[in-house]
C-alpha atoms as a PDB file:
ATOM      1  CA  UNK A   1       2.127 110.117-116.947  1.00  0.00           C
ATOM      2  CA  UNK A   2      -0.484 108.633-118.753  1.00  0.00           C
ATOM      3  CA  UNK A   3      -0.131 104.864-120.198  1.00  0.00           C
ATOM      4  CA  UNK A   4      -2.135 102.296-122.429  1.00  0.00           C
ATOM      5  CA  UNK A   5      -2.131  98.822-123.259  1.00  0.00           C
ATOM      6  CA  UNK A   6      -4.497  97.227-125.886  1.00  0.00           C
ATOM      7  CA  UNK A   7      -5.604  93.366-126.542  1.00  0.00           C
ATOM      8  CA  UNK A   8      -8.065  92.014-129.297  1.00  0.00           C
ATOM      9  CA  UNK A   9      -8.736  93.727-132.979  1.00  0.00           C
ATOM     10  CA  UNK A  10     -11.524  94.731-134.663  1.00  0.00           C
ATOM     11  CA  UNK A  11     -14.706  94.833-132.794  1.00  0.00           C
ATOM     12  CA  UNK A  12     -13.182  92.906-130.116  1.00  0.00           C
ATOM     13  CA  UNK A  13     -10.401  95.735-129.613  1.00  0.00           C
ATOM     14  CA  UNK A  14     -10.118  96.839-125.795  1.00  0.00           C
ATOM     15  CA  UNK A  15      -7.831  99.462-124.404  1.00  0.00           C
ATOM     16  CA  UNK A  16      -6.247 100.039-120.783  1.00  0.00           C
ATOM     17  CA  UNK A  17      -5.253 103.424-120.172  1.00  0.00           C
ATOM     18  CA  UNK A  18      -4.024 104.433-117.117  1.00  0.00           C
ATOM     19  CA  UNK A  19      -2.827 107.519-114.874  1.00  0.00           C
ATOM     20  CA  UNK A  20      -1.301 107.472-111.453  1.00  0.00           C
ATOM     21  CA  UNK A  21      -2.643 110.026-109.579  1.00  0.00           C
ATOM     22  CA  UNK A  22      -0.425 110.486-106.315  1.00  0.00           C
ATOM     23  CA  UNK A  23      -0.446 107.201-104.997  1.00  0.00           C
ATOM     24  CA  UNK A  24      -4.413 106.713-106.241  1.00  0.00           C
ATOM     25  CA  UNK A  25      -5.318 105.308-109.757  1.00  0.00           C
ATOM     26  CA  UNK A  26      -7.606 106.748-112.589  1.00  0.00           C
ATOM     27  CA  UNK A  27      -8.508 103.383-115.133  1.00  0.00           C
ATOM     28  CA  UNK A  28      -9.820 103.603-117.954  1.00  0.00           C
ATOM     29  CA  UNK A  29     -11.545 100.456-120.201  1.00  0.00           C
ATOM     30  CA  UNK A  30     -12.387 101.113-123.936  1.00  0.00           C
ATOM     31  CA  UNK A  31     -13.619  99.464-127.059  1.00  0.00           C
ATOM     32  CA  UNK A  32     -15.612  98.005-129.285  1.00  0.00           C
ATOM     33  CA  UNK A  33     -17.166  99.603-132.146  1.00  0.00           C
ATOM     34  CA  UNK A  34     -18.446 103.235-129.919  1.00  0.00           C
ATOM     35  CA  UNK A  35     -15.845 103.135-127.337  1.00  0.00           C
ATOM     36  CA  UNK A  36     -17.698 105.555-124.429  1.00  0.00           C
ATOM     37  CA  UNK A  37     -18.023 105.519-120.334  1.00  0.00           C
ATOM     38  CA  UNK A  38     -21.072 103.448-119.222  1.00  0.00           C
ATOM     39  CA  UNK A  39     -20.099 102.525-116.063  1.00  0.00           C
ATOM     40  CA  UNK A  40     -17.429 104.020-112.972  1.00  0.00           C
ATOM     41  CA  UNK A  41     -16.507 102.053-109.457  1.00  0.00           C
ATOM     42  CA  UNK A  42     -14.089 103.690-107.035  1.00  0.00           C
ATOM     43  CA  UNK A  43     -12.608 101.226-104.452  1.00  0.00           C
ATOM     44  CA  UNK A  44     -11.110 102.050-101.301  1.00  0.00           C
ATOM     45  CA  UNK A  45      -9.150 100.583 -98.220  1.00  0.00           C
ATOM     46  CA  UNK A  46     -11.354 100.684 -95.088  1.00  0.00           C
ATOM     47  CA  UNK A  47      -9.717  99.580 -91.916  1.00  0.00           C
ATOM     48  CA  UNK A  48      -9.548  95.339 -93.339  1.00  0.00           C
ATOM     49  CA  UNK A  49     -12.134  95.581 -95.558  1.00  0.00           C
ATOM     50  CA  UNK A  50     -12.088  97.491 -99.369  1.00  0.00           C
ATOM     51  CA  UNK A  51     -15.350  99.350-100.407  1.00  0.00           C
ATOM     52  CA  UNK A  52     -16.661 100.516-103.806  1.00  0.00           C
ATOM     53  CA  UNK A  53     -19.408 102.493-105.264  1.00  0.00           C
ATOM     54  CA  UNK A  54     -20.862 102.460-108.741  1.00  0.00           C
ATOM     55  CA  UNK A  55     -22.164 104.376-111.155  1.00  0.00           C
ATOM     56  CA  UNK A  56     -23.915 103.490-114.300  1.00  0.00           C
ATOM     57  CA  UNK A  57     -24.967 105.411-117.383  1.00  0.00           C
ATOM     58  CA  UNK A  58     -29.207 103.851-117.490  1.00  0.00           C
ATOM     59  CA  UNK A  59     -28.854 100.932-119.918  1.00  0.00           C
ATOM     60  CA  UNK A  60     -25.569 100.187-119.440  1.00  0.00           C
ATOM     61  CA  UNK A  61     -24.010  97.073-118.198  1.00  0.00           C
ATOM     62  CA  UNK A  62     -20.765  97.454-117.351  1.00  0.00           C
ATOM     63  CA  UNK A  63     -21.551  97.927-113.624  1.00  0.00           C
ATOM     64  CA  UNK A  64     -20.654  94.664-112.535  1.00  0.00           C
ATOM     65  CA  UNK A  65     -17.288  94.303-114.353  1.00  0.00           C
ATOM     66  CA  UNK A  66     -16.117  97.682-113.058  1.00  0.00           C
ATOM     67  CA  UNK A  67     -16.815  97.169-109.468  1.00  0.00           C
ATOM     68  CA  UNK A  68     -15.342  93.972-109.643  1.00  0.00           C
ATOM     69  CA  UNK A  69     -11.947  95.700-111.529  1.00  0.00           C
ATOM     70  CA  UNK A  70     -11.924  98.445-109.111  1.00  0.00           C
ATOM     71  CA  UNK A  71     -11.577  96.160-106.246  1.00  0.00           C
ATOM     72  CA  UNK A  72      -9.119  94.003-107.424  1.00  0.00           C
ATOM     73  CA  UNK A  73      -6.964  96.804-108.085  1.00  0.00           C
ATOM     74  CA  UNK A  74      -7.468  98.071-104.901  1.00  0.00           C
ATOM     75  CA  UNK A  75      -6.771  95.150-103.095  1.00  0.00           C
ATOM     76  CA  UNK A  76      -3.148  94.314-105.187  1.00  0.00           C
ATOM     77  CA  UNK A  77      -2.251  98.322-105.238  1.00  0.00           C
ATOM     78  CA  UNK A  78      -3.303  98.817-101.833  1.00  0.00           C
ATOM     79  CA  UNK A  79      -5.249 102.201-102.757  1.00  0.00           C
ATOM     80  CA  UNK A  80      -7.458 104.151-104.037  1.00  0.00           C
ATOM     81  CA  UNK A  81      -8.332 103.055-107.533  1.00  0.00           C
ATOM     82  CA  UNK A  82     -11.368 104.410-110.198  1.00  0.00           C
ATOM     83  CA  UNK A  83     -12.238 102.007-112.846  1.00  0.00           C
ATOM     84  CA  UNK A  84     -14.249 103.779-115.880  1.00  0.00           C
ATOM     85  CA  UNK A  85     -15.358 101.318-118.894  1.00  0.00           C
ATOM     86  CA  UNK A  86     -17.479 101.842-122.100  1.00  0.00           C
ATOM     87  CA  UNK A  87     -17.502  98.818-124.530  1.00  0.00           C
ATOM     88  CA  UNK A  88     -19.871  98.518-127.352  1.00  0.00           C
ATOM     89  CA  UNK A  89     -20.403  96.426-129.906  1.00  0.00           C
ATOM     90  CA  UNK A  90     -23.618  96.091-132.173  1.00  0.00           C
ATOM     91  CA  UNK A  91     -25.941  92.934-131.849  1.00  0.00           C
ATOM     92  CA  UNK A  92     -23.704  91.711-129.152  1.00  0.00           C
ATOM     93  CA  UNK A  93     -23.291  87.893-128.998  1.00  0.00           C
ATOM     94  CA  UNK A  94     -22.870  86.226-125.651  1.00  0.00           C
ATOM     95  CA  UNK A  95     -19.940  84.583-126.712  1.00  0.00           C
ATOM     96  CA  UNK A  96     -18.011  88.096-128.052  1.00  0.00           C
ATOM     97  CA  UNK A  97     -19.275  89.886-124.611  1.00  0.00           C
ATOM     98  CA  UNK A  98     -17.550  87.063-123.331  1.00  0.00           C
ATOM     99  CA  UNK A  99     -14.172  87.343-124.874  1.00  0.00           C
ATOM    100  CA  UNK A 100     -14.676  91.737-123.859  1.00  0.00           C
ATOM    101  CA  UNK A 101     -14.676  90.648-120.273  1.00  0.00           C
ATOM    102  CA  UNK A 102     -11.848  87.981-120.681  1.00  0.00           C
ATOM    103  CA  UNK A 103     -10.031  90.948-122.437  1.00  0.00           C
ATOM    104  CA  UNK A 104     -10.867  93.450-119.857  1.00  0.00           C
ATOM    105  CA  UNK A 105      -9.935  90.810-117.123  1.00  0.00           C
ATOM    106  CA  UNK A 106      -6.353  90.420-119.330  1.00  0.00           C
ATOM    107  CA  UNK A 107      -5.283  94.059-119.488  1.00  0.00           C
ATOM    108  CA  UNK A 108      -6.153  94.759-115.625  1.00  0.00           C
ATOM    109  CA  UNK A 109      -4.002  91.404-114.663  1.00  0.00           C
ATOM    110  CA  UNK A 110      -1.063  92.620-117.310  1.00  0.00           C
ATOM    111  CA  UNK A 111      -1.253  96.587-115.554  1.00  0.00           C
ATOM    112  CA  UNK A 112      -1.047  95.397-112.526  1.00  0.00           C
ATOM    113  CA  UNK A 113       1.997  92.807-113.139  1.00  0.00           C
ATOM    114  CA  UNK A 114       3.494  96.046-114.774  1.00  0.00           C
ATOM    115  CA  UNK A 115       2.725  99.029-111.973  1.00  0.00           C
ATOM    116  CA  UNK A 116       3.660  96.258-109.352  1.00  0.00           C
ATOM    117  CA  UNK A 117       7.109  95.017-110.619  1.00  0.00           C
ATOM    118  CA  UNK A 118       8.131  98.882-111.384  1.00  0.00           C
END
């Protein structure tokens, strides 16, 4: 079953859709003005430790937020998780990339109070 949670309008619009994929996690983060996928991480439990890789579309800078998504999810759902984003807005200020990641940062904190609780 496939879920989504939203935060922010206009511009600043960014959507969490989810699926639960036997006990692993497909994530996707959307929005902006050209929603699209510019960056994926996939975390996983090794031994103590979690590990991720990244990929990134060439110009895109979502890398950083992903991995840093993927892991957190991995650590509070204790497995496998794939975080996918692709937010773009034109002309970009640093304060509305700002408020994105705050949103993005929101939605993950809000799915995983709702998966968790379930």
């Amino acid at each position: 079953m496939s879920d989504a949670i939203k935060t922010g309008c206009g511009r600043l619009s960014v959507q969490l859709s989810w699926e639960q994929v036997g006990k692993d996690w497909v994530i996707i983060l959307s929005g902006g003005e050209r929603p699209h996928i510019g960056a994926s991480a996939i975390s996983w439990i090794n031994g103590a430790a979690v590990e991720t890789q990244v990929i990134r579309v060439p110009e895109h800078r979502e890398d950083q937020l992903v991995c840093v998504l993927a892991e957190q999810c991995c650590r509070t759902l204790k497995s496998t998780v794939q975080v996918s984003c692709g937010i773009h807005i034109d002309r970009a200020k640093k304060e509305e990339i700002e408020t994105l990641i705050e949103h993005s940062t929101y939605l993950i904190e809000r799915f995983l109070q709702m998966v968790t609780r379930a």
